[in-house]
N, C-alpha and C. Protein backbone atom coordinates (compact mmCIF):
# COMPACT_ATOMS: atom_id res chain seq x y z
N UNK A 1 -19.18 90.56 183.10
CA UNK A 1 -18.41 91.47 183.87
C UNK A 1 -17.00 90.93 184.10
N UNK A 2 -16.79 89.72 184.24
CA UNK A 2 -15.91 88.90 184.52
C UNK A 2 -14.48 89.74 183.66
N UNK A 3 -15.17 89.16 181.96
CA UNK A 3 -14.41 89.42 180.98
C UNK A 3 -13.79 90.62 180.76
N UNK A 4 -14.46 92.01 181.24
CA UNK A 4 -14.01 93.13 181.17
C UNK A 4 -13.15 93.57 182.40
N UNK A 5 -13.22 92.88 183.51
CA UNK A 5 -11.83 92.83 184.52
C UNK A 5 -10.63 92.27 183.79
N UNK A 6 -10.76 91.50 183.19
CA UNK A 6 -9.31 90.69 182.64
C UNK A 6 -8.91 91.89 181.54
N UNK A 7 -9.78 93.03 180.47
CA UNK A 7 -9.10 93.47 179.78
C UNK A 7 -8.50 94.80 180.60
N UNK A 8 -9.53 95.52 181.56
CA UNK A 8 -8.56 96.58 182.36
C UNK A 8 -7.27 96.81 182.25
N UNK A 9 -6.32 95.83 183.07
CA UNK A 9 -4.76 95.58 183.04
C UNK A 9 -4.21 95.56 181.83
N UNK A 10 -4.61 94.89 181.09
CA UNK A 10 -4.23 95.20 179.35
C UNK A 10 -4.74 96.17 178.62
N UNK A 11 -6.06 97.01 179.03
CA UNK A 11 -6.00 98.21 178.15
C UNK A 11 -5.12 99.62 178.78
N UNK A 12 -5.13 99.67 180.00
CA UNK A 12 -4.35 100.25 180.91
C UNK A 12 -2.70 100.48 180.58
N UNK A 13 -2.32 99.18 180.23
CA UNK A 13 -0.83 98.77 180.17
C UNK A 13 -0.37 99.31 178.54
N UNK A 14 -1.81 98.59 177.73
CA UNK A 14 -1.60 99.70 176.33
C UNK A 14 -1.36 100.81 176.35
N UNK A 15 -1.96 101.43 177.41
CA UNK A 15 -2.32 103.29 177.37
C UNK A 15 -1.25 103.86 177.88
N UNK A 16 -0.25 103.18 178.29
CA UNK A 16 1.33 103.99 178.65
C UNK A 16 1.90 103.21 177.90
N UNK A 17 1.87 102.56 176.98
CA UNK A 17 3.03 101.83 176.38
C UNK A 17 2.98 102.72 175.19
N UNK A 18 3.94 103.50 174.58
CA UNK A 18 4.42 103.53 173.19
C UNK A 18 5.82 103.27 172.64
N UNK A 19 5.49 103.41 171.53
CA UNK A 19 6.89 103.18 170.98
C UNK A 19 7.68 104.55 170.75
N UNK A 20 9.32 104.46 170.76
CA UNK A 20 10.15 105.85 170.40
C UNK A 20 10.88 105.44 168.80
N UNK A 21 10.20 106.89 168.68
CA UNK A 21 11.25 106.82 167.03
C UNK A 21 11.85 107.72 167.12
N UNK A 22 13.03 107.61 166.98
CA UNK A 22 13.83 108.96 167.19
C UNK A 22 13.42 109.44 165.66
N UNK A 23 13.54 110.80 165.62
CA UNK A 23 13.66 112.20 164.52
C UNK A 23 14.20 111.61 163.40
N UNK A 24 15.67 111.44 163.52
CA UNK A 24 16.39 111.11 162.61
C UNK A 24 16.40 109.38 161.64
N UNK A 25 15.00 108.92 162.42
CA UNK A 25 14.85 107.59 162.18
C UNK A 25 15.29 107.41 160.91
N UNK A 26 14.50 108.28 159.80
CA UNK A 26 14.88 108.29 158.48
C UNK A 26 16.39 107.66 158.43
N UNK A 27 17.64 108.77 158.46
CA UNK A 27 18.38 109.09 158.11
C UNK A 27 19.11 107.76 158.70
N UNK A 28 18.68 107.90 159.89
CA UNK A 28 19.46 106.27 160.09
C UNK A 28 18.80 105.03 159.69
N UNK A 29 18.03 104.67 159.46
CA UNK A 29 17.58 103.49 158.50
C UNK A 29 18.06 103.44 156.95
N UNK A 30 18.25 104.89 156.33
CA UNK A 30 18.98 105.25 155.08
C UNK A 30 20.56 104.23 155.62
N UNK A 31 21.50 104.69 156.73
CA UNK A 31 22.55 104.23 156.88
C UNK A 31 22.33 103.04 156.79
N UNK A 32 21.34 102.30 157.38
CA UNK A 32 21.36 100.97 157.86
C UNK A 32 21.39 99.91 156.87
N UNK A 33 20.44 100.40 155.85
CA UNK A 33 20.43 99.93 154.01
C UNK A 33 21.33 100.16 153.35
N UNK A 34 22.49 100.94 154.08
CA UNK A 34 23.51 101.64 153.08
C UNK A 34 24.31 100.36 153.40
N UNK A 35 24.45 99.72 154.83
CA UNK A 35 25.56 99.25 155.04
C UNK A 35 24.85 97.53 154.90
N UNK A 36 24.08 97.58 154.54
CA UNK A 36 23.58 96.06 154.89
C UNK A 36 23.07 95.64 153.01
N UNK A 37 22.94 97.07 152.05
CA UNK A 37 23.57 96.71 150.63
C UNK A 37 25.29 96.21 150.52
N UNK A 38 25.83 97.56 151.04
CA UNK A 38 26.90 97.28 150.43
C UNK A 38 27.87 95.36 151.15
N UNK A 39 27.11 95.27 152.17
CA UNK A 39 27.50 93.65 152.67
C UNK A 39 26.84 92.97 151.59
N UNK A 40 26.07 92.41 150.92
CA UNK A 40 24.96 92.16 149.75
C UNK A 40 26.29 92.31 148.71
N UNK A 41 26.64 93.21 148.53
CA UNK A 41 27.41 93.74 146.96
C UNK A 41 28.64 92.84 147.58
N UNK A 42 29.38 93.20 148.58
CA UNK A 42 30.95 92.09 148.91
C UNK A 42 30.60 90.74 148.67
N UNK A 43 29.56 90.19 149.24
CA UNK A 43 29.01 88.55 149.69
C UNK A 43 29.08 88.55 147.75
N UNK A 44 28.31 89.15 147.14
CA UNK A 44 27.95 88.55 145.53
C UNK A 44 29.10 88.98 144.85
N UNK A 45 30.01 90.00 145.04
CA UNK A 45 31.39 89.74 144.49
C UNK A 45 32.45 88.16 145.15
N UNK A 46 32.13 88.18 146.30
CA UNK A 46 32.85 86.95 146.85
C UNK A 46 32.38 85.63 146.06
N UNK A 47 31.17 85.69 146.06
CA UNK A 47 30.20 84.20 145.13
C UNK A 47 30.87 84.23 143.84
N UNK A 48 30.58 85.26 143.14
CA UNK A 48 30.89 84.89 141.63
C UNK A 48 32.24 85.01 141.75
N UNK A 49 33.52 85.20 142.37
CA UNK A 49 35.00 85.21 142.32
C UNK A 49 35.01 83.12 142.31
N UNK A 50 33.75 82.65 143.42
CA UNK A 50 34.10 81.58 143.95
C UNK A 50 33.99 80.61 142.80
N UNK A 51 32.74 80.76 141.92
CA UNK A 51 32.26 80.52 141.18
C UNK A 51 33.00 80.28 139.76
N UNK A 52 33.83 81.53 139.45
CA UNK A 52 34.44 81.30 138.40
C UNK A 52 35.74 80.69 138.22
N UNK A 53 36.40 80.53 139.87
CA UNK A 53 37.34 80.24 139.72
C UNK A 53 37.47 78.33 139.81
N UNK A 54 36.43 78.14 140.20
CA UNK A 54 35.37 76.90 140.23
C UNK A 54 34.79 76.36 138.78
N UNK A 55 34.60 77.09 137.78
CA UNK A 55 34.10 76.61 136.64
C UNK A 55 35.53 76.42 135.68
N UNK A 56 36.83 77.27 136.24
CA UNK A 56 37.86 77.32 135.50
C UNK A 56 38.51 76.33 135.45
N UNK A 57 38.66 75.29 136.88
CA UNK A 57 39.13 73.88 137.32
C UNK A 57 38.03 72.84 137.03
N UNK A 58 36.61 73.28 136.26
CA UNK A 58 35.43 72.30 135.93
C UNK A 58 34.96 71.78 136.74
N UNK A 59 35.16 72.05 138.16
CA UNK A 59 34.46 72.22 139.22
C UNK A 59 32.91 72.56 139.54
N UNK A 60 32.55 71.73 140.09
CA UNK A 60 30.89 72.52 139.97
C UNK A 60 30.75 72.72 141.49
N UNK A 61 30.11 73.95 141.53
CA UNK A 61 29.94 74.67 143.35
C UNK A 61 28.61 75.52 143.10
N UNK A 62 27.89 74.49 143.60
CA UNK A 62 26.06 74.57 143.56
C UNK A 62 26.03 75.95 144.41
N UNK A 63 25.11 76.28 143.49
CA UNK A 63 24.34 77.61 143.77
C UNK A 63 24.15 77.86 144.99
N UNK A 64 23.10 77.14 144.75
CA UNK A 64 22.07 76.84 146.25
C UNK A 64 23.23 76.33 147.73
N UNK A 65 24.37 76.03 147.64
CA UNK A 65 24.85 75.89 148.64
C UNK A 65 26.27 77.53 148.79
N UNK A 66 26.70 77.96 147.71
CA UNK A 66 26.92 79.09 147.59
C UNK A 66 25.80 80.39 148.51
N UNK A 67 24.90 80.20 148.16
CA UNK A 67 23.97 80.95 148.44
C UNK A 67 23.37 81.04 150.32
N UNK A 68 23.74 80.01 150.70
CA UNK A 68 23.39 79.23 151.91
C UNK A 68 24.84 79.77 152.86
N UNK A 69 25.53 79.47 152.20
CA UNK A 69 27.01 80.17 152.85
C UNK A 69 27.34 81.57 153.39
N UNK A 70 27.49 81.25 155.25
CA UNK A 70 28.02 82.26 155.63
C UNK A 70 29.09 83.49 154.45
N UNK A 71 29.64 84.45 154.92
CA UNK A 71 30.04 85.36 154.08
C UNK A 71 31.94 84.34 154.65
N UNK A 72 32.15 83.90 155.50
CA UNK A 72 33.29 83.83 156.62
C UNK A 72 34.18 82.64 155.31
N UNK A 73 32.95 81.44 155.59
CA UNK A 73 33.01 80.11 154.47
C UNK A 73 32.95 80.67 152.93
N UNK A 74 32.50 81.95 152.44
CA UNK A 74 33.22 82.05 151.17
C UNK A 74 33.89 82.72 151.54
N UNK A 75 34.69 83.39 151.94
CA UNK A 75 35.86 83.79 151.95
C UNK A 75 36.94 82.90 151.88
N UNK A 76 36.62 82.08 152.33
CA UNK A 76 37.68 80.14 152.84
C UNK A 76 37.40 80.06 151.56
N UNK A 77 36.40 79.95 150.93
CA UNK A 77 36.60 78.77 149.91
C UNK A 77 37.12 79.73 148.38
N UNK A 78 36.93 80.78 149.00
CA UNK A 78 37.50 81.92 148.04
C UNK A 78 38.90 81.50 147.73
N UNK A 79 39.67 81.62 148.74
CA UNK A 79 41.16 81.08 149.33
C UNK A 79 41.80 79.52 148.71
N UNK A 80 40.92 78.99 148.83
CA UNK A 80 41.25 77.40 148.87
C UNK A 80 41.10 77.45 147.33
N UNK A 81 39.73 78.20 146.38
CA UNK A 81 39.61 77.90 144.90
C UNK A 81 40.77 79.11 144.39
N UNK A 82 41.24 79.70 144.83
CA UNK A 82 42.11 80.61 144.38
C UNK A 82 43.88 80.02 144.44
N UNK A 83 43.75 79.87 145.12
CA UNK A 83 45.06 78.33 145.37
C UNK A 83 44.81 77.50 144.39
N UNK A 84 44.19 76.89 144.17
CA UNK A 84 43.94 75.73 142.94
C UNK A 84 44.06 76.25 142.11
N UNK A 85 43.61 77.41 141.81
CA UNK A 85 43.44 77.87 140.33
C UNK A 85 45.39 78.51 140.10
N UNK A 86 45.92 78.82 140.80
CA UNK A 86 47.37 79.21 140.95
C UNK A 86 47.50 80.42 140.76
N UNK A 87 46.37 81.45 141.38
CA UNK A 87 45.80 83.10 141.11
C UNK A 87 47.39 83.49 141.24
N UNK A 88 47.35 84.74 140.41
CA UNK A 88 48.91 85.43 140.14
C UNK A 88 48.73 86.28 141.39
N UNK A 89 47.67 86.70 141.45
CA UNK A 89 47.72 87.81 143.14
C UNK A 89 47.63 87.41 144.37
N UNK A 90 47.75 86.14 144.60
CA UNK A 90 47.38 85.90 145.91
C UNK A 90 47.89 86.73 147.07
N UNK A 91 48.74 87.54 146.97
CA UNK A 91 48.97 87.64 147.93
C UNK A 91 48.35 89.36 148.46
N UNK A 92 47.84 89.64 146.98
CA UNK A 92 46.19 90.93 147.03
C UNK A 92 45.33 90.59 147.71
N UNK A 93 45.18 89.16 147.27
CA UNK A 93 43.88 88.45 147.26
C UNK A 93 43.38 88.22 149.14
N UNK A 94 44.61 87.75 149.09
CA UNK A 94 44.97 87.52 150.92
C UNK A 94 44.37 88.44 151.50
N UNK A 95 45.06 89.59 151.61
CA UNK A 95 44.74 91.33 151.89
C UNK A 95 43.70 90.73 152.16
N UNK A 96 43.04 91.63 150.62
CA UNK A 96 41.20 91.48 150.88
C UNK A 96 40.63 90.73 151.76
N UNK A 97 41.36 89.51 151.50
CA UNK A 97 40.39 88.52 152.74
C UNK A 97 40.21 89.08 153.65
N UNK A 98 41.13 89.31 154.62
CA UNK A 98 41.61 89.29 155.72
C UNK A 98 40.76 90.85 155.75
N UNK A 99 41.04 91.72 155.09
CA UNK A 99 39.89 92.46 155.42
C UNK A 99 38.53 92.70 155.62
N UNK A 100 37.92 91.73 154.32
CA UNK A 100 36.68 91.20 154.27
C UNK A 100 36.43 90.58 155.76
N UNK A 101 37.04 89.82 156.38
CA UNK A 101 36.90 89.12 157.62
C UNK A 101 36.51 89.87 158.64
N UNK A 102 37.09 91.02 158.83
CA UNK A 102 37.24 92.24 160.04
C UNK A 102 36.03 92.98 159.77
N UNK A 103 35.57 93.38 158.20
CA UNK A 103 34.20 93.61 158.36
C UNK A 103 33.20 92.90 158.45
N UNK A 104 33.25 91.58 158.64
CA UNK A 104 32.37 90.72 158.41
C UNK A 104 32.07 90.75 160.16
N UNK A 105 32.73 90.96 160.79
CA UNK A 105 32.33 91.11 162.22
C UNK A 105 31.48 91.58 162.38
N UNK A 106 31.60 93.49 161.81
CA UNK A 106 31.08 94.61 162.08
C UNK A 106 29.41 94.15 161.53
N UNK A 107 29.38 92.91 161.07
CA UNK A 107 28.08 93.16 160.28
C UNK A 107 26.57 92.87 161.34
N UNK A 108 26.69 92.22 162.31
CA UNK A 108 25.93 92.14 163.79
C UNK A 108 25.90 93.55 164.46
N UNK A 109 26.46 94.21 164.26
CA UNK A 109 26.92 95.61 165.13
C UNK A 109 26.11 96.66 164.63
N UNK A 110 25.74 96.83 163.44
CA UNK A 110 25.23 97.54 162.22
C UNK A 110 23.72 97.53 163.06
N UNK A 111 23.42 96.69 163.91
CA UNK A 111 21.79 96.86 164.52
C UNK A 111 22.04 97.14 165.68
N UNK A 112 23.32 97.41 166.34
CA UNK A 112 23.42 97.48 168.08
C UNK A 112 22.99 99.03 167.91
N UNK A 113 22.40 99.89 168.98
CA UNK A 113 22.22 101.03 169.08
C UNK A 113 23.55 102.12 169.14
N UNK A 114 24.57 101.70 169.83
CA UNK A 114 25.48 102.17 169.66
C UNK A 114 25.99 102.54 168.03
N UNK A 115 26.39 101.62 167.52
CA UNK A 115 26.47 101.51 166.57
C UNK A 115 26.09 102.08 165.43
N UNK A 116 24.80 102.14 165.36
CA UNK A 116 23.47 102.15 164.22
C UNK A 116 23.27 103.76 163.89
N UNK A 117 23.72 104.61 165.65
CA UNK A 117 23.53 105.68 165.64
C UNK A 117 24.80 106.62 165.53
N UNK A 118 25.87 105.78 164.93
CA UNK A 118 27.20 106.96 165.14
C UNK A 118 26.63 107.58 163.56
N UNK A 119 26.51 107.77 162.88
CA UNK A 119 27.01 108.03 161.70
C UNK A 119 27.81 108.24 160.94
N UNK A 120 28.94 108.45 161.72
CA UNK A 120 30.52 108.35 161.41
C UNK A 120 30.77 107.12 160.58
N UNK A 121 30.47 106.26 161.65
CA UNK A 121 30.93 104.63 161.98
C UNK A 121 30.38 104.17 160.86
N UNK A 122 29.12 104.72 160.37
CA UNK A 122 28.07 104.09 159.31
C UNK A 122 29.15 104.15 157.68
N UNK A 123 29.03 105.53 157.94
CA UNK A 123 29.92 105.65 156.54
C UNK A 123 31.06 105.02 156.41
N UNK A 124 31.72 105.21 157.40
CA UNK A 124 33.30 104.45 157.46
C UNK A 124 33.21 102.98 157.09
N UNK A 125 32.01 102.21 158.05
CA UNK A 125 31.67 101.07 157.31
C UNK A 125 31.54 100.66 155.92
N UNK A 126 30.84 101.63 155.65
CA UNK A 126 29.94 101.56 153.76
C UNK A 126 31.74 101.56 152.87
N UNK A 127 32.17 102.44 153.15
CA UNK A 127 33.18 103.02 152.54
C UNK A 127 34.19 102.07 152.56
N UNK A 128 34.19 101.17 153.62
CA UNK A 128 35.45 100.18 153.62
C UNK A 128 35.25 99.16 153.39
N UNK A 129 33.72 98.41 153.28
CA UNK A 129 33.07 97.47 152.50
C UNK A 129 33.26 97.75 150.71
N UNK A 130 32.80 98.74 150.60
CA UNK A 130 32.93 99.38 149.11
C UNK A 130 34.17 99.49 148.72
N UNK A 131 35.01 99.86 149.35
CA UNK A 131 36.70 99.42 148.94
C UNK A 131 37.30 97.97 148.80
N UNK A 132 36.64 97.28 150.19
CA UNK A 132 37.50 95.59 149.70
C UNK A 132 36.81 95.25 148.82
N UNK A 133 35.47 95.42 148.59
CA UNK A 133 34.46 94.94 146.98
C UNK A 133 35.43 95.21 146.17
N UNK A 134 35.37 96.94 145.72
CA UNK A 134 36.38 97.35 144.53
C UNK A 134 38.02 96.20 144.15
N UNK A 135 38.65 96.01 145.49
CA UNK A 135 39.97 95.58 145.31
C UNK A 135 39.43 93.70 144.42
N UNK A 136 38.34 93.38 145.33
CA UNK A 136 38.22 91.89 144.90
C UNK A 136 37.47 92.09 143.48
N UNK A 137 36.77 92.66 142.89
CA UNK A 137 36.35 92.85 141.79
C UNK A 137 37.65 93.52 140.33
N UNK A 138 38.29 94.23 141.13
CA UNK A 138 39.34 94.15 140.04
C UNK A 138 40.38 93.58 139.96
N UNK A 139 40.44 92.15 141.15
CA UNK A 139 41.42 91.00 141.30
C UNK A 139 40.83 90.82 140.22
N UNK A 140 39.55 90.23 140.33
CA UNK A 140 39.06 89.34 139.27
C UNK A 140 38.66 89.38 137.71
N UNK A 141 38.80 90.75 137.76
CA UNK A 141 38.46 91.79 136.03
C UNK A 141 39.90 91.37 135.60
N UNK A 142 41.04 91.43 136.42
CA UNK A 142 41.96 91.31 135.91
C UNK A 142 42.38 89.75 135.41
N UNK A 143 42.43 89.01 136.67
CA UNK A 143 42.45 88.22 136.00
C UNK A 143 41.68 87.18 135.20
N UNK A 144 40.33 87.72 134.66
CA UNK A 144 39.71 87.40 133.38
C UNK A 144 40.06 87.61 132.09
N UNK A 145 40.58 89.12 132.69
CA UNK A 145 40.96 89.63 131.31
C UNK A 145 42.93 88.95 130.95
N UNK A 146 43.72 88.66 131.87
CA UNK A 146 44.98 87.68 132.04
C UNK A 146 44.15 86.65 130.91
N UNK A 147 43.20 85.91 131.23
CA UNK A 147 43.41 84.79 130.87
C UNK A 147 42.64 84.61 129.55
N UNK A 148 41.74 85.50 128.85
CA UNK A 148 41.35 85.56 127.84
C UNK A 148 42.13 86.61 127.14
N UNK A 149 43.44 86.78 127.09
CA UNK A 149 44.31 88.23 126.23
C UNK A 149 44.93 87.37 125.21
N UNK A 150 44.13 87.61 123.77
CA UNK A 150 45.05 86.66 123.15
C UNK A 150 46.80 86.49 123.01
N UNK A 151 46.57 85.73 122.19
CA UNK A 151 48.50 85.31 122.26
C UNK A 151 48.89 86.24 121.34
N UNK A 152 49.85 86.59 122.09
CA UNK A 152 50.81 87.31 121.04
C UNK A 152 51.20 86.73 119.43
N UNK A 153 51.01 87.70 118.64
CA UNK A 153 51.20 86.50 117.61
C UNK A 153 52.48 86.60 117.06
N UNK A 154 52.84 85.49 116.42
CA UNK A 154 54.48 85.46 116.21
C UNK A 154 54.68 86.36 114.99
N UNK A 155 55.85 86.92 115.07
CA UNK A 155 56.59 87.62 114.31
C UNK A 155 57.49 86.87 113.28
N UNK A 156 57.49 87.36 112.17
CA UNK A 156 58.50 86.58 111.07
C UNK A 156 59.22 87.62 110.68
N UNK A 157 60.47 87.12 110.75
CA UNK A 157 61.10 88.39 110.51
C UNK A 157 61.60 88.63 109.15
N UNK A 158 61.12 89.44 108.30
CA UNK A 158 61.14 89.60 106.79
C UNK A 158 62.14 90.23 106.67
N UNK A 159 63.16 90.13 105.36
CA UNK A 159 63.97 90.61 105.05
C UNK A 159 63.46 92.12 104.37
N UNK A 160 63.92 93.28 104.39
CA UNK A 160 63.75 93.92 103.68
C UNK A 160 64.13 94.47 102.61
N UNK A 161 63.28 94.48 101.93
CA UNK A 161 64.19 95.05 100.09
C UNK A 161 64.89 95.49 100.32
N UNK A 162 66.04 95.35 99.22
CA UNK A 162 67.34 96.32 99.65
C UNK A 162 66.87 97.76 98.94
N UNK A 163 66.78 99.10 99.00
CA UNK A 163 66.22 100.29 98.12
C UNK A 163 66.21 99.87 97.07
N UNK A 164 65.82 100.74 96.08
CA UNK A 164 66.70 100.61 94.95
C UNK A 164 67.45 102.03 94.19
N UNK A 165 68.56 101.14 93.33
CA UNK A 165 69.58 101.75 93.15
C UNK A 165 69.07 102.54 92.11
N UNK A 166 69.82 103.76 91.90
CA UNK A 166 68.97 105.29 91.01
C UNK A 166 70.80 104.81 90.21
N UNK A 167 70.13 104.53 88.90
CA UNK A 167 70.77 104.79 88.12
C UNK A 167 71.36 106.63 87.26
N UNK A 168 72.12 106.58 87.30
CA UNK A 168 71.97 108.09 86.61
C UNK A 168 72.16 108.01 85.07
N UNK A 169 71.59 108.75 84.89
CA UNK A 169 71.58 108.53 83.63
C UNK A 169 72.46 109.80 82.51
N UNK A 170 72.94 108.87 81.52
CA UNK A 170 73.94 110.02 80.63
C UNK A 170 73.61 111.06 80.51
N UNK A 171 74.22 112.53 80.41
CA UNK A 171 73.92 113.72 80.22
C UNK A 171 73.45 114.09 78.91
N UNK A 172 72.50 114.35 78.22
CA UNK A 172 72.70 114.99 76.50
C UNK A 172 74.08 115.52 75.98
N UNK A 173 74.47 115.43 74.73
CA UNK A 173 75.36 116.15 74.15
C UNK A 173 74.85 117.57 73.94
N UNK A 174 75.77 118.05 74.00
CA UNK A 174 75.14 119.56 73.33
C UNK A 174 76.13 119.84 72.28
């Protein structure tokens, strides 16, 4: 008898406790994956920018500590290997950062209720993550493609035949 006094209060306490899902749970968990991919897609454009610009100076920048790295620290080291390397855009490159940074805030916020439930805010997020991606991904298309464009190849400058001359030729007698 003992034992079934102690569960009372706990089956009791079960029997008004539920959980709320709001309606739209769907639609906002859709947002929530929308914005917590497209952070996923910036972070792995930021890695492999870090990465290549790291293999270009023969640098080696382990995976596994790449991988381990806040989004904040590749952005830094984005900066610092982009400097070394003597990037022609830095000062694109900058931009992005500095934008990347401001969303990198927003990325804790993405679970606050406030937040989670504007839907405005959701998209605007997705959309401006998906833009500094775009800008840092075609920093770096570009300058891949800068640095593998072959060389121009040299020109020799040939003289050209002079025409040639049309002799005319004698008329028949008649």
């Amino acid at each position: 008898m003992g034992s079934s006094r102690r569960d009372e209060p706990t089956d009791a306490l079960a029997a008004k406790i539920s959980t709320l899902k709001p309606l739209s749970g769907d639609v906002r968990a859709q947002q929530i994956r929308d914005v917590v991919d497209a952070f996923r897609r910036l972070r792995s454009s930021v890695t492999r920018f870090v990465q290549m610009f790291a293999s270009a100076r023969h640098a080696s920048v382990a995976a596994e500590a790449l991988s381990a790295a806040p989004l904040r620290e590749l952005l830094s080291m984005l900066a610092t290997e982009a400097q070394a390397a003597r990037f022609a855009r830095m000062r694109e490159l900058k931009i992005a950062i500095r934008q990347a940074r401001v969303l990198e805030r927003t990325r804790d916020a993405v679970f606050s209720e406030s937040f989670s439930t504007d839907p405005t805010a959701m998209r605007e997020t997705v959309t401006a993550l998906e833009r500094v991606d775009a800008i840092l991904v075609g920093l770096c298309v570009e300058h891949v493609l800068e640095r593998h464009k072959p060389a121009a190849p040299r020109t020799v400058a040939l003289k050209a035949p002079a025409p040639p001359t049309r002799r005319r030729l004698p008329e028949p007698a008649h």
